[in-house]
Protein backbone atom coordinates (compact mmCIF):
# COMPACT_ATOMS: atom_id res chain seq x y z
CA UNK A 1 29.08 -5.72 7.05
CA UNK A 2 26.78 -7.44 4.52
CA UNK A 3 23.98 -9.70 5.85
CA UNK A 4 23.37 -13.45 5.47
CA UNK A 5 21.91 -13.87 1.71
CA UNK A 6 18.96 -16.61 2.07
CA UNK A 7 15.23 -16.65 0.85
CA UNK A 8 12.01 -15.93 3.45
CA UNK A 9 11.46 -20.18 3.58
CA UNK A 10 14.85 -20.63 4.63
CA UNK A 11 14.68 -18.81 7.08
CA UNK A 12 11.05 -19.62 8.43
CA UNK A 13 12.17 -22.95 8.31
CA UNK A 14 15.47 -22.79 10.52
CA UNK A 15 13.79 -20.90 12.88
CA UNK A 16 10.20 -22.60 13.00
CA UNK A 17 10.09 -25.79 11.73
CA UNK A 18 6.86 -26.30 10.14
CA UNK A 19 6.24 -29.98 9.52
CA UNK A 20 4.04 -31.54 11.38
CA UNK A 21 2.47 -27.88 12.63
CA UNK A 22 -0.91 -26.40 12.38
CA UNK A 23 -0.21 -22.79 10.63
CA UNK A 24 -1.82 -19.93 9.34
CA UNK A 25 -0.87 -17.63 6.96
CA UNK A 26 -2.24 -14.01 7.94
CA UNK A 27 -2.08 -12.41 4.43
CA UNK A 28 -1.54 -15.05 1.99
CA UNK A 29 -1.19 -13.58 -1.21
CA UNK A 30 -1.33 -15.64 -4.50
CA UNK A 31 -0.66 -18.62 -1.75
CA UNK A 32 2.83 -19.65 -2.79
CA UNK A 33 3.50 -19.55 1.21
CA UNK A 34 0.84 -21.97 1.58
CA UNK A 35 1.94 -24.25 -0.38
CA UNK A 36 5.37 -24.28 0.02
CA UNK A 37 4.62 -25.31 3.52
CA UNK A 38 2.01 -27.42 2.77
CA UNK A 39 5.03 -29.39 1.22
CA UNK A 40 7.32 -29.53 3.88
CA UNK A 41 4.60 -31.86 5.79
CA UNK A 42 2.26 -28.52 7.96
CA UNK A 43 -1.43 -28.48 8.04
CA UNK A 44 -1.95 -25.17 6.64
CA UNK A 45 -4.62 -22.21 6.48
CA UNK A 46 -4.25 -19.38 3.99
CA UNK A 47 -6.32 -15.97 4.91
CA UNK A 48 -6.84 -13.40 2.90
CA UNK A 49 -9.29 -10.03 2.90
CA UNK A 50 -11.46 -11.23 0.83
CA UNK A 51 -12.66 -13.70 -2.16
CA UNK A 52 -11.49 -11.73 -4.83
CA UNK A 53 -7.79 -11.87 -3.06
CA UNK A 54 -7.86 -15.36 -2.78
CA UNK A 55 -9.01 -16.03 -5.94
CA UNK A 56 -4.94 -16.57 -7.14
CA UNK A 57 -4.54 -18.60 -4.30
CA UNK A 58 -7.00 -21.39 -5.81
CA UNK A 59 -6.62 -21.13 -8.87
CA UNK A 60 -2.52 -21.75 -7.85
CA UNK A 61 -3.27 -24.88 -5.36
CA UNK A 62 -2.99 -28.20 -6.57
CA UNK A 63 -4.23 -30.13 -4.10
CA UNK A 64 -2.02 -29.12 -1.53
CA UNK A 65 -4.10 -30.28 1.00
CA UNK A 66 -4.22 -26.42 2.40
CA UNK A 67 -7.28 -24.64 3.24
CA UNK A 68 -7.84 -20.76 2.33
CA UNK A 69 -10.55 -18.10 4.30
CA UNK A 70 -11.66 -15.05 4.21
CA UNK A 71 -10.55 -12.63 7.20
CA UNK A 72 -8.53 -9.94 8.23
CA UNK A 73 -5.55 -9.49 10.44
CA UNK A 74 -7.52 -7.92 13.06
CA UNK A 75 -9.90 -10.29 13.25
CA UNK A 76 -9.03 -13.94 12.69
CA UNK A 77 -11.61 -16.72 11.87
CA UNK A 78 -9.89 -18.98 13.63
CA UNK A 79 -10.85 -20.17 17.24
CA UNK A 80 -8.69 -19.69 20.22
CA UNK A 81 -5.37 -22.05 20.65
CA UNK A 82 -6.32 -23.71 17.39
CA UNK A 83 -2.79 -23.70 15.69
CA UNK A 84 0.80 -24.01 16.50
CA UNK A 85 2.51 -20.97 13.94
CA UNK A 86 1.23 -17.98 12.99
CA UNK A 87 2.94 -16.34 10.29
CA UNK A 88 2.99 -12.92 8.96
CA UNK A 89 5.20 -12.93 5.32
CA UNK A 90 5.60 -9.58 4.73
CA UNK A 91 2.53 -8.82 5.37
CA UNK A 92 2.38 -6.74 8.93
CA UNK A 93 3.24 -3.24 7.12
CA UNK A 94 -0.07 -3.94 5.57
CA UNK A 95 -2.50 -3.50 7.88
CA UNK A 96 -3.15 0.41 9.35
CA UNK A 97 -0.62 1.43 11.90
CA UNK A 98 -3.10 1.79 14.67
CA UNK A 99 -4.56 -1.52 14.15
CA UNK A 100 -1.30 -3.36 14.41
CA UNK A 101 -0.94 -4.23 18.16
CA UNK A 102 -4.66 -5.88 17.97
CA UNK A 103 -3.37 -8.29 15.12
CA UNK A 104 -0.67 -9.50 16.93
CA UNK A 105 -2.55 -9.87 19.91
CA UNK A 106 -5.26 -11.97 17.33
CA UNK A 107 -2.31 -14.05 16.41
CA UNK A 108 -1.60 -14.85 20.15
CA UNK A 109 -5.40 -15.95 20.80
CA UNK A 110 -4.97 -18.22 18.18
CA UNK A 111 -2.15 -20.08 19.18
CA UNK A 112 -1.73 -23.21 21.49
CA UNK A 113 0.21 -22.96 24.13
CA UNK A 114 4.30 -23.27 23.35
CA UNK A 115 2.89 -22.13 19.51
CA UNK A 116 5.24 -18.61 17.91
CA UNK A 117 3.88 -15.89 15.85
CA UNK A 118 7.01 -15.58 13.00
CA UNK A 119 6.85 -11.99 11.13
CA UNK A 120 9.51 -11.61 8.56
CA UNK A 121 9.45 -7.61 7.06
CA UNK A 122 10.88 -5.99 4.85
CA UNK A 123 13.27 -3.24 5.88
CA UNK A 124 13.07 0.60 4.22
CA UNK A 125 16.54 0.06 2.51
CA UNK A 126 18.21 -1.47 -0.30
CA UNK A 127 17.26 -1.15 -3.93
CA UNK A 128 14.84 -2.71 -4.64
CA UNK A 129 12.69 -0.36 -1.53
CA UNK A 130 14.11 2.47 -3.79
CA UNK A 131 12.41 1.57 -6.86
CA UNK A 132 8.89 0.55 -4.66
CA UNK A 133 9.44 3.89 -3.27
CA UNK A 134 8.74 5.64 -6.80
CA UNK A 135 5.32 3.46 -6.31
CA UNK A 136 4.11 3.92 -2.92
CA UNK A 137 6.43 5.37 -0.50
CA UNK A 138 6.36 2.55 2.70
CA UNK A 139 9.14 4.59 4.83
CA UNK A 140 5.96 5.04 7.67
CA UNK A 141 4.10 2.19 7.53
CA UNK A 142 7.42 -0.56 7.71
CA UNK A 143 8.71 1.63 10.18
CA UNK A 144 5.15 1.44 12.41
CA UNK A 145 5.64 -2.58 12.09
CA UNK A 146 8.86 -2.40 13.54
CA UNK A 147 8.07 -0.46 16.65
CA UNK A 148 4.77 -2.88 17.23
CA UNK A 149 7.04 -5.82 16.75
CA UNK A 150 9.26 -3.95 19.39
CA UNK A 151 6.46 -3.66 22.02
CA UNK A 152 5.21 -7.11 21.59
CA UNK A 153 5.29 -7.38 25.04
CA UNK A 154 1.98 -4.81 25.91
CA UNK A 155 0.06 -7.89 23.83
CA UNK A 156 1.49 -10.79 25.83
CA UNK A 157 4.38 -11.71 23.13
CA UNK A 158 7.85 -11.78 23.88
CA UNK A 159 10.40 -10.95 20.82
CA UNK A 160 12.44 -13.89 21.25
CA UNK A 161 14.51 -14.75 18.19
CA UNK A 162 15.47 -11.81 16.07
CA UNK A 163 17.31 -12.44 12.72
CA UNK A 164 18.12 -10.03 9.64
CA UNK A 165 18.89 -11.28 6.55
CA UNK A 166 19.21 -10.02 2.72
CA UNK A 167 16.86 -11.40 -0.51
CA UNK A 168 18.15 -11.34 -3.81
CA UNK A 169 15.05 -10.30 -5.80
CA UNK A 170 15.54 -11.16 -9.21
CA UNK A 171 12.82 -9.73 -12.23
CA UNK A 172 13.14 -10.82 -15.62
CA UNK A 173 11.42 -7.10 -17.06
CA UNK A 174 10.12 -3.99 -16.08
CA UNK A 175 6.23 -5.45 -16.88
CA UNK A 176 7.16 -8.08 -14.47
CA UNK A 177 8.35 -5.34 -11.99
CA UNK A 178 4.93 -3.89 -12.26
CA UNK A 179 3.03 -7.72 -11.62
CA UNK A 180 5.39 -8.17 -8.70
CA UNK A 181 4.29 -4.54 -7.44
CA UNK A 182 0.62 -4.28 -8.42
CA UNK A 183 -0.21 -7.70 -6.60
CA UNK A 184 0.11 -6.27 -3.82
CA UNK A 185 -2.71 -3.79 -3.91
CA UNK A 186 -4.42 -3.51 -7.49
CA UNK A 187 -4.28 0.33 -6.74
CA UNK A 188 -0.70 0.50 -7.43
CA UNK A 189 -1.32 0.29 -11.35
CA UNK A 190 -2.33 3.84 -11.42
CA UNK A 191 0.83 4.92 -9.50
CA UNK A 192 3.07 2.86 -11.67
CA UNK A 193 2.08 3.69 -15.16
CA UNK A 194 2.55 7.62 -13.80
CA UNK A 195 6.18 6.94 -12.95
CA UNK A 196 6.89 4.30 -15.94
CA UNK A 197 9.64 6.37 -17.37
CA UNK A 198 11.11 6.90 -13.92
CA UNK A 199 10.91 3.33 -12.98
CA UNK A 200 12.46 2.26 -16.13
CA UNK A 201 15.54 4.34 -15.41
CA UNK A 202 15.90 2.86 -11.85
CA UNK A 203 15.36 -0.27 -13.25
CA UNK A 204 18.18 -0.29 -15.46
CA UNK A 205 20.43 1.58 -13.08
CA UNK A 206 20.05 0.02 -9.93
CA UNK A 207 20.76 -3.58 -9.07
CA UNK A 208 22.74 -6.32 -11.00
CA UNK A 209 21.94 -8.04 -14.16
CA UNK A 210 20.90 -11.27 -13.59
CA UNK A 211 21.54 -14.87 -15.73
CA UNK A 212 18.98 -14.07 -17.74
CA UNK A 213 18.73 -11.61 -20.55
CA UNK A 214 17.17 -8.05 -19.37
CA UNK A 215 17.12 -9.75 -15.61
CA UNK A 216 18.20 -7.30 -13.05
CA UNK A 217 18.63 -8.59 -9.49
CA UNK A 218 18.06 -6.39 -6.25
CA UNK A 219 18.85 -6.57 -2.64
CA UNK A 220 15.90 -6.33 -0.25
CA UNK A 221 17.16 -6.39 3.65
CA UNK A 222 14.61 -8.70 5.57
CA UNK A 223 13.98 -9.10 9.29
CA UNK A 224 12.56 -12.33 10.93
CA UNK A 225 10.85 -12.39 14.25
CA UNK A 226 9.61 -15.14 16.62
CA UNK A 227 7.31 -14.47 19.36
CA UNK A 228 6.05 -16.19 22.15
CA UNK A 229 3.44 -15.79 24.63
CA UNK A 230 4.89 -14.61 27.70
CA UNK A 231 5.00 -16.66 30.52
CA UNK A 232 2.78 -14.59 33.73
């Protein structure tokens, strides 16, 4: 049975409306999280790991109204009951394994009280994990997120909404396959060149074309969570 096809705001947005909220964004990428919700009327705070990492981020905001920090994860710079949604955009298979519990628990200190942590991951199937896979195999690390997520409740967060979904990932060429993958960690370019070849050929014969010209389109199974502070 196939899955609901939506996008990661969509979804975030059914399930936590934003406007009006306080929110951070644990892992903010290039920031087009930030602004998207930034848009839809929330007070927003984009962290990343460091400068460099955020660097996107500005360069991207136009006057969004957002504001972007340095920090990790584990270790928010945030004080205590200070916002109202924490969000994790595929971002939670990121951090070590054995760190993972202490950044959702980070995410709980930082809420107010009625606030949700909302992680959306990535799942290890589809297509487009396939052709990641020839990259940097994430078969352990999404698989580490998902059991944290499942014992939520050792940090003081109940799993409370639980919804899977698919993404149609659309890429117009393989060079913007690489952007896409090397964004992610800058370390990746190394991997990718090595496998170019191979990449190519899953490129081509995985997926759907797309409208455009040389567009392929790939199915990436998501799952959204909301958590909640449990009540003693």
């Amino acid at each position: 049975m196939r899955r609901e096809v939506s996008t990661d705001l969509s979804i975030l947005t059914r399930l936590v409306d934003p406007a009006g909220k306080d929110v951070v964004d644990i892992g903010c990428g290039g920031g087009a999280l930030v602004r998207q919700l930034a848009s839809l009327g929330a007070r927003v705070v984009g962290i990343e790991i460091s400068e460099q990492q955020l660097r996107i981020a500005l360069a991207r905001d136009d006057r969004s109204g957002a504001r972007y920090l340095v920090g990790d994860g584990q270790d928010l710079p945030l004080a205590g009951g200070s916002v109202d949604l924490a969000v994790f955009m595929r971002t939670l298979h990121h951090l070590p394994p054995p760190t993972l519990p202490r950044a959702l628990r980070e995410a709980a200190r930082v809420l107010r009280p009625g606030g949700d942590v909302y992680v959306a991951e990535p799942l290890a199937q589809g297509d487009f994990f396939t052709i990641t896979s020839l990259v940097e195999d994430e078969l352990e690390v999404r698989a580490a997120a998902q059991q944290a997520l499942g014992q939520a409740a050792r940090v003081g967060l109940d799993r409370v909404t639980t919804v899977s979904y698919d993404v149609r990932v659309c890429i117009p060429d393989l060079e913007a396959l690489r952007t896409r993958i090397v964004s992610v960690d800058p370390h990746r370019a190394e991997a990718f060149d090595a496998h170019r070849e191979e990449l190519a050929d899953a490129f081509q014969s995985l997926g759907e074309d797309g409208e455009q010209a040389g567009e392929r389109c790939f199915i990436q199974p998501m799952r959204a969570d909301v958590l909640r502070a449990g009540v003693p």
